[in-house]
Each structure stands twice: as structure tokens, then as C-alpha cells.
Protein backbone atom coordinates (compact mmCIF):
# COMPACT_ATOMS: atom_id res chain seq x y z
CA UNK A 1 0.00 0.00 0.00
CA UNK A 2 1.29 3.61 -0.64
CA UNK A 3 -0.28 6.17 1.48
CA UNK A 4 0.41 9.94 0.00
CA UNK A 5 0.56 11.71 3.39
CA UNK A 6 0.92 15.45 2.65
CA UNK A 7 -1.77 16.91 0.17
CA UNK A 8 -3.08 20.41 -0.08
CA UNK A 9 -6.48 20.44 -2.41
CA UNK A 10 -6.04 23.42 -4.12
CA UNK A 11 -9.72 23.63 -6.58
CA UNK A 12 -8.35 24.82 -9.29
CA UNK A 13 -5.06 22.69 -10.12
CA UNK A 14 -5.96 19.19 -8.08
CA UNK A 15 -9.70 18.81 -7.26
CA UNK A 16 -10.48 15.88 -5.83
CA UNK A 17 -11.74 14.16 -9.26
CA UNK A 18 -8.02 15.16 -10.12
CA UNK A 19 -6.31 13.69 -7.55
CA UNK A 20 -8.04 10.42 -7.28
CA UNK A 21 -6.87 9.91 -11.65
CA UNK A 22 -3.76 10.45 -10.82
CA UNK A 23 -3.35 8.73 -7.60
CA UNK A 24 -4.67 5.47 -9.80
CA UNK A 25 -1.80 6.33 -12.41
CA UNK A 26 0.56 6.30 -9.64
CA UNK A 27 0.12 3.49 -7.99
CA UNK A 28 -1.26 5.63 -4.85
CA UNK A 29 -4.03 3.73 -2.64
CA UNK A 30 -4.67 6.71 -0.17
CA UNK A 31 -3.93 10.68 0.64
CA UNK A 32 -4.25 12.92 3.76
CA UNK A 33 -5.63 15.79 2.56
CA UNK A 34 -6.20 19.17 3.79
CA UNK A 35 -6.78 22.69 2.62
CA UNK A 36 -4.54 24.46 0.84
CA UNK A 37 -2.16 27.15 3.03
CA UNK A 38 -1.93 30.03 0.13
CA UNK A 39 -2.75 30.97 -2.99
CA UNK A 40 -1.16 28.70 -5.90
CA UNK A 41 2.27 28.78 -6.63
CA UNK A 42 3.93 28.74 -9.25
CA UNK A 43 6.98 26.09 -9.73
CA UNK A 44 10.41 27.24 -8.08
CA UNK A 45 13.27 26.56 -10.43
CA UNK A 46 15.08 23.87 -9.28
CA UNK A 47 18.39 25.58 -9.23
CA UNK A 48 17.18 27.77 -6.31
CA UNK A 49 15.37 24.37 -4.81
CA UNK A 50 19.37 23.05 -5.35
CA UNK A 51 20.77 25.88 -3.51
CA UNK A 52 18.16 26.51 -0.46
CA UNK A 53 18.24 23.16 0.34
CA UNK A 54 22.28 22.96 -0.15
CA UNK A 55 22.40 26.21 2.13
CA UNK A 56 20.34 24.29 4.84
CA UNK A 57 22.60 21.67 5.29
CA UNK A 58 25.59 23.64 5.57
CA UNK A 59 27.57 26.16 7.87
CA UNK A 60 25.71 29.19 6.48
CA UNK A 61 22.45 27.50 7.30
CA UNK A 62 21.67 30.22 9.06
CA UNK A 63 21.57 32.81 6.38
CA UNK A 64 19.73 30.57 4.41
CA UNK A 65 17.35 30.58 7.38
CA UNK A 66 17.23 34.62 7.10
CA UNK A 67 16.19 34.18 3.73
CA UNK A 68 13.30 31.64 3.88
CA UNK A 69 12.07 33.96 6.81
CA UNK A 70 11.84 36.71 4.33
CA UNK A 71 9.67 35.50 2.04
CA UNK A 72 6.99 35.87 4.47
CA UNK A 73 7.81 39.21 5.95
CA UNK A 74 8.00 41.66 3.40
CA UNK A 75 4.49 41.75 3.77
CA UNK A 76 2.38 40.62 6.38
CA UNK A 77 -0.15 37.83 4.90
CA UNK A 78 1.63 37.66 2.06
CA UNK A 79 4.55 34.95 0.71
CA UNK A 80 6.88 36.21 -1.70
CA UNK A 81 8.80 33.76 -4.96
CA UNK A 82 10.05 34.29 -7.85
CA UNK A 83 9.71 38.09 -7.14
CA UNK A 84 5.91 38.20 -6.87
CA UNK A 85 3.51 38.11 -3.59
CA UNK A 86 1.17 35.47 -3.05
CA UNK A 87 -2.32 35.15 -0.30
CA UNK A 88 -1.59 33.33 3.01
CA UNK A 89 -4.89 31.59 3.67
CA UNK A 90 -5.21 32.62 7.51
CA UNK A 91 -7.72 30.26 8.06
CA UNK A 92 -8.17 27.54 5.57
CA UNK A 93 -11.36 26.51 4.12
CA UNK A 94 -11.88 22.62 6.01
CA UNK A 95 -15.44 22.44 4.88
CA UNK A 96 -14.18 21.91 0.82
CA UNK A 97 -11.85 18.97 2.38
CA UNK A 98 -14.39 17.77 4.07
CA UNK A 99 -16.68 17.71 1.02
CA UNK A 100 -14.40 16.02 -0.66
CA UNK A 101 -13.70 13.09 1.80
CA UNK A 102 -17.78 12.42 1.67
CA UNK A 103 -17.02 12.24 -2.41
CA UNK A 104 -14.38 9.58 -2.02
CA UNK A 105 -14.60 9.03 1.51
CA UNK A 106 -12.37 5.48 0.64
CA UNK A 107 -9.57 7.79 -0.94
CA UNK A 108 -8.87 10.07 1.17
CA UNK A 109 -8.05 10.84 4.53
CA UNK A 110 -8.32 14.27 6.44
CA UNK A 111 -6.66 16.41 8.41
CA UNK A 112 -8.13 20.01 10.07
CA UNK A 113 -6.11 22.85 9.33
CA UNK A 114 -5.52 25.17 12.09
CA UNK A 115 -4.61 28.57 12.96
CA UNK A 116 -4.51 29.58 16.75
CA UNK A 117 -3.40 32.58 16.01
CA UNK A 118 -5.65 35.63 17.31
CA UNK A 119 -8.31 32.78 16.85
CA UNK A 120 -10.75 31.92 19.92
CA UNK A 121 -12.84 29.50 17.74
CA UNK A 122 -9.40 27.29 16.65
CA UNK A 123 -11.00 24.36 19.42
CA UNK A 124 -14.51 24.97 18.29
CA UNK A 125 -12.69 24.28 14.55
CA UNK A 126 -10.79 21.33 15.61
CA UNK A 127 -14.14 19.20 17.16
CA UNK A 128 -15.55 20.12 14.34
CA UNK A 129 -13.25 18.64 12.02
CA UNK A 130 -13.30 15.42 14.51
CA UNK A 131 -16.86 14.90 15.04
CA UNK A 132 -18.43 16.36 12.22
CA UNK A 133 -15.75 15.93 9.40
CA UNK A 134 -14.40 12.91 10.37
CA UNK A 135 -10.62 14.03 10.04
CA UNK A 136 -8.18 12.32 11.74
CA UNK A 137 -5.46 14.44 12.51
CA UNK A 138 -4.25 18.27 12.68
CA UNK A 139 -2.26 20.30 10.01
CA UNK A 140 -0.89 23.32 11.50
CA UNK A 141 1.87 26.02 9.63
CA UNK A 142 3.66 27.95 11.96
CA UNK A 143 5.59 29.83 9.23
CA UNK A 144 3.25 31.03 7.40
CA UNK A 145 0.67 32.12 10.60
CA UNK A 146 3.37 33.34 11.86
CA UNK A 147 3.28 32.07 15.35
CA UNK A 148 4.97 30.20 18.40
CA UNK A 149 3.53 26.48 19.18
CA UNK A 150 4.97 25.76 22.28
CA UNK A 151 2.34 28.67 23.42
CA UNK A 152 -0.21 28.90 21.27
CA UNK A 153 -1.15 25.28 20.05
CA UNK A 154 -0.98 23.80 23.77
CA UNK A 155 -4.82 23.95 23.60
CA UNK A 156 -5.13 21.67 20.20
CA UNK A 157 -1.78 19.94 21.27
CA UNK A 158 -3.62 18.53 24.56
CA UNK A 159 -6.43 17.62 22.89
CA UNK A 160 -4.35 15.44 20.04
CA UNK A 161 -2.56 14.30 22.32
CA UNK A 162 -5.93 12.96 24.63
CA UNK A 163 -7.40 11.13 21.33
CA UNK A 164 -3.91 9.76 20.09
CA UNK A 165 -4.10 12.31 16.72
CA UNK A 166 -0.98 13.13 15.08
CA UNK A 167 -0.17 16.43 14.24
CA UNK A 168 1.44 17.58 10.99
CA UNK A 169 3.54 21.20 11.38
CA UNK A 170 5.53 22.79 8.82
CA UNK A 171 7.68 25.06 11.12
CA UNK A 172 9.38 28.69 10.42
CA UNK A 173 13.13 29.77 11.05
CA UNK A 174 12.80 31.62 14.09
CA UNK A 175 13.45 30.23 17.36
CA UNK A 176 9.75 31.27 18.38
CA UNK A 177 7.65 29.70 15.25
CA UNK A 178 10.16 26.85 15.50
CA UNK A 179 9.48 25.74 19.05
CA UNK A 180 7.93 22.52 19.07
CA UNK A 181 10.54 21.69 21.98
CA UNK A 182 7.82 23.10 24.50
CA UNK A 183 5.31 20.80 23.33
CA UNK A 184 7.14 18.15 23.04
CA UNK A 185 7.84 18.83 27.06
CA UNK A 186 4.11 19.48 28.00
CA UNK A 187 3.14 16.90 25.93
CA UNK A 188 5.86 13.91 25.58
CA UNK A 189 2.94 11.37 24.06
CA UNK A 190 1.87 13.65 21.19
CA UNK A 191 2.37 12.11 17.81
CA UNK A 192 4.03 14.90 15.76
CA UNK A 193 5.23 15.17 11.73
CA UNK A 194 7.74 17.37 11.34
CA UNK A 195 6.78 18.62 7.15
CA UNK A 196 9.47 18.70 4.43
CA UNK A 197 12.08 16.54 6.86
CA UNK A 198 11.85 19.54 9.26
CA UNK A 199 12.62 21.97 6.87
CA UNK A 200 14.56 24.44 7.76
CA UNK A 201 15.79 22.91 10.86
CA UNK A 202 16.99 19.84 8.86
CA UNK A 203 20.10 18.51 11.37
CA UNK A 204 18.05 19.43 14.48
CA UNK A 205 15.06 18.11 13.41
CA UNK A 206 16.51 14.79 12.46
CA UNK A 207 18.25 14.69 15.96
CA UNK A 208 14.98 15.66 17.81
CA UNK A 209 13.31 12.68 15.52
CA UNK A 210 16.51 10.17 16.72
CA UNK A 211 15.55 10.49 20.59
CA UNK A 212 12.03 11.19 20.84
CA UNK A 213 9.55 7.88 20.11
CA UNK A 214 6.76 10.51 18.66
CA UNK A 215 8.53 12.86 16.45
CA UNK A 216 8.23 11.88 12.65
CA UNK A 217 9.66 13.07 9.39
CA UNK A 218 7.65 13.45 6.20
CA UNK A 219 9.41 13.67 2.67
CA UNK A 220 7.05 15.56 0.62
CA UNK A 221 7.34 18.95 -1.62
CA UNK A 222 10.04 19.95 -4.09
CA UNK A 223 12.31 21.33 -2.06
CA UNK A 224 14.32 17.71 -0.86
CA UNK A 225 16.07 15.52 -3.11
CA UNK A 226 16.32 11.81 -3.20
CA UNK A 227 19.92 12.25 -1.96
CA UNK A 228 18.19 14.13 1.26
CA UNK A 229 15.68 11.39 1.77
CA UNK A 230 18.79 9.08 1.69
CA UNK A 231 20.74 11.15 4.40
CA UNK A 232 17.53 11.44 6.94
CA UNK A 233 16.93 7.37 6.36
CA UNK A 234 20.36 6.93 7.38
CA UNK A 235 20.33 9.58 10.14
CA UNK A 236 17.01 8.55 11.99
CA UNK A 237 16.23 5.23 10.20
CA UNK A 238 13.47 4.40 8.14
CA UNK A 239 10.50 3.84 11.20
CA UNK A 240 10.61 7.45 11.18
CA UNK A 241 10.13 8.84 8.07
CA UNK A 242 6.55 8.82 6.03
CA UNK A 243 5.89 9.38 2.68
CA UNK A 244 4.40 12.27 0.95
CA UNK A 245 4.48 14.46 -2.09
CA UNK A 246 2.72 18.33 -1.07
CA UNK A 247 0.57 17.94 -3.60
CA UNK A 248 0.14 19.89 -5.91
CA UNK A 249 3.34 20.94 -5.63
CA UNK A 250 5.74 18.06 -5.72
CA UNK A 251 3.49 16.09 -8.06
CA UNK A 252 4.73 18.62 -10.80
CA UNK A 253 7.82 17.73 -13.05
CA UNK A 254 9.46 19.58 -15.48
CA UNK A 255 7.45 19.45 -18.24
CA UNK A 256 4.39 20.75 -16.11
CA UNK A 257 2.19 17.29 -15.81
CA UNK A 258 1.77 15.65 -12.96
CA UNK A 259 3.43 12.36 -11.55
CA UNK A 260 4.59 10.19 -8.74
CA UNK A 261 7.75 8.98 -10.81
CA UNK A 262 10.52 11.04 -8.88
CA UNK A 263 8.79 11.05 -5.37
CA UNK A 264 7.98 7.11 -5.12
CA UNK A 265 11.52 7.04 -6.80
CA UNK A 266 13.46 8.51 -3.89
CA UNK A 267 12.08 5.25 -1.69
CA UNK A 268 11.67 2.66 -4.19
CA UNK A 269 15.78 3.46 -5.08
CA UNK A 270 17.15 3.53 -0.88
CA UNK A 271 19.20 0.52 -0.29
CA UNK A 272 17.01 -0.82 2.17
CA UNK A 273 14.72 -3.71 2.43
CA UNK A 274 10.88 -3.76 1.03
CA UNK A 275 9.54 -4.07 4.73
CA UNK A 276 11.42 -0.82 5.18
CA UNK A 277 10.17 1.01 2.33
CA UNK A 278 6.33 -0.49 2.75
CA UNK A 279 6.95 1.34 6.45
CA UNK A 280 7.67 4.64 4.76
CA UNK A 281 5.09 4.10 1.98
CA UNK A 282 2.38 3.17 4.36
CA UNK A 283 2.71 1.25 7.47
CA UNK A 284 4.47 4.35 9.66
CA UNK A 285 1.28 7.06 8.98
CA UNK A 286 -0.93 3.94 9.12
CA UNK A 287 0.58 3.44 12.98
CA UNK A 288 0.38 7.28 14.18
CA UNK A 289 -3.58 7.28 12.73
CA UNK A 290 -4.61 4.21 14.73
């Protein structure tokens, strides 16, 4: 089974009539999906992709750090590439996701997205994506909402951790919208996905994933490399790391169609064996959603 375990549904490039095509093209059983964070992007080249992700992994990670920071402060609510500004969704639409799991309810999976930022209805939002939508997990993005989790996600963080749901947080480069460490502390049974292998915290992400049983890496979006994915398998092992593509981003190649060619590629090709790669594929999301 191959689970695809970081989707955005975007309406207008993968609607969920989309998605399911393609994820029987690919080979793809199941997705957890949740609402898209922005507005569409377009494609980064991948010669920046090359360098950010180079940067990251290197003594001047943290002027790469500086950099990815700025693309969301120039101006507020908005993320700037390739020279042009793009919406931040501060509260993403859950009820389209949740539409779309009643369409193909065996398809997909879901996940709320949350902002507790200046937001007294984010637990109202979160039992409402349990009990009435059926989700079964969180999907929070620190970066872009521009916030601290070790304060303000306690709330949602307690709850998760009360009915066993994982959550799913794509951090930002600051020490304050980077500090999962205080949940972690508060919280030491929470199930928590660190997006993009912890982008942009890869070496201290894949340490914090080494010594704590409930911290995860996912391997979605364009921005890794199969030679990444390779490095975190070897750093944390592969019970730790879960598939994923951020759809509809890394499901784009260079032509502009979609596939899961290069994604599946970067397991399918790790020299490790097939119970190892049907854990990433499947069997380690399958475990934190029980």
C-alpha cells in the first residue's frame, strides 16, 4: 500500500476528481488531505530548490534561514517567490476537504487545518473537524501564521494528544515559530510530523526525531532531493520517516504534468529492504492514525 501523506487540495489545479486519476496512475491507494495554506504557486526553479536546500545543510544555514524567513515578511499575509507576492490563507477553508472526503470518503483521509493565532474558535474548529468531518489528525503552519507552538497550540496539542491524533507542522526559522521543543515537554505522548524533513531545521530536526519515540519526518514537496531522503533514512532510520508528495506541488515535473515517478523514486531506489520502504510508503502514517 502507498499512502500519500501530505496533500493540499487546491480547486483549481488538483480537485479531488483530479487527484483520485492520478493517484490510480501512480500506484497511490490513499492521501491525507487538507486545505490548501496560500494561494497557488507557481513552480520554483530547481536551481534555487538546489541551492536553499544545499544552504540548509551547511555552515551558512543560518543565512539561508534569514532568507526563507523573508519571504513571508515583506508583507504581512503575504509569501513572496520568484519576485511576486502570493495570499496566506489565515484560516483555511476545512469544509471543501471535508466535502471532498464524503465524495471519495475510501480515498482520502483528512486532516483540520488550524490557525490559533488571534483565533478563539481554533478548538470549536478542531471538534468540528473530529466529530463532524471525520478528520483524523491536525495540520498546522507555523511559518506562514506566523506564530509560536509551544504557546499557542498547547490547547489543540492537549487535545491530540488525549485522542492519540498526530499532528502535521511545517515550522518557520525563528526560534519562536520553531518551538515545538515546548510541546514536546508538556506533551511527551503527542504524535508529531515534522513537514518537508523539518525543513529548515533539517540537522536538528533529524536529531529531535533520533531520541524522541513521537517525532516523525515526512518527505514531501520539491524542495528535498532523493539524496536528502537518503541522508535522513540513514540519520534517523526508516521507522521514522513517512511518505508524501505536497501535492500539488511536488506532483509537478518539469514538463508541467503531474506524476509520482521522482517522489515514489526517492524510496523505491534507498538501499534498504521492502519491509522498510512499505513502512515509509504506508505502514508508519498507518501506525500514528490508529
Amino acid at each position: 500500500m502507498i499512502i500519500d501523506a501530505h496533500c493540499h487540495l487546491d480547486m483549481e489545479e488538483n480537485p479531488p476528481e483530479k487527484m483520485v486519476h492520478f493517484m490510480d496512475v501512480g500506484g497511490v491507494d490513499k492521501i491525507v488531505l487538507f486545505a490548501a495554506a496560500c494561494e497557488n504557486l507557481p513552480s520554483i526553479p530547481e536551481a534555487l530548490l538546489w541551492l536553499g536546500r544545499n544552504l540548509l545543510q551547511s555552515p551558512l544555514a543560518g543565512a539561508a534561514r534569514n532568507l526563507y524567513e523573508d519571504a513571508t515578511n515583506s508583507q504581512p499575509g503575504k509569501l513572496k517567490t520568484g519576485g511576486k507576492f502570493f495570499d496566506i490563507h489565515p484560516y483555511p477553508d476545512n469544509a471543501v476537504v471535508a466535502d471532498a472526503l464524503k465524495k471519495f470518503p475510501d480515498r482520502f483521509i483528512g486532516f483540520v487545518f488550524l490557525n490559533p493565532k488571534k483565533n478563539p474558535r481554533v478548538m470549536e474548529e478542531l471538534e468540528q473537524g473530529i466529530e463532524e468531518y471525520g478528520m483524523k489528525g491536525v495540520k498546522v503552519h507555523s511559518w506562514f501564521h506566523d506564530y509560536d507552538p509551544g504557546k499557542l497550540l498547547k490547547g489543540v496539542a492537549r487535545k491530540c494528544q488525549e485522542l492519540g491524533l498526530p499532528i502535521l507542522i511545517h515550522m518557520g526559522s525563528r526560534p519562536d515559530t520553531s518551538n515545538i521543543g515546548e510541546l514536546l515537554d508538556d506533551f511527551p505522548k503527542l504524535k508529531l510530523i515534522l513537514a518537508h524533513l523539518g525543513i529548515p531545521y533539517f540537522k536538528e530536526s533529524w536529531e529531535r526525531a533520533r531520541k524522541h519515540p513521537n517525532v516523525y519526518l515526512d518527505i514531501s514537496g520539491p524542495y528535498l532531493s532523493g539524496g536528502l531522503v537518503r541522508k535522513a533514512v540513514n540519520a534517523v532510520g526508516p521507522d521514522k520517516i513517512i511518505y508524501g508528495t505536497d501535492a500539488p506541488y511536488g506532483l509537478r515535473n518539469k514538463a508541467g504534468n503531474w506524476t509520482y515517478i521522482q517522489s515514489r523514486a526517492w524510496v523505491e531506489n534507498l538501499p534498504i529492504s521492502q519491509a522498510d520502504k512499505d513502512k515509509i510508503f504506508s505502514g508508519n502514517i498507518l501506525k500514528l492514525l490508529k
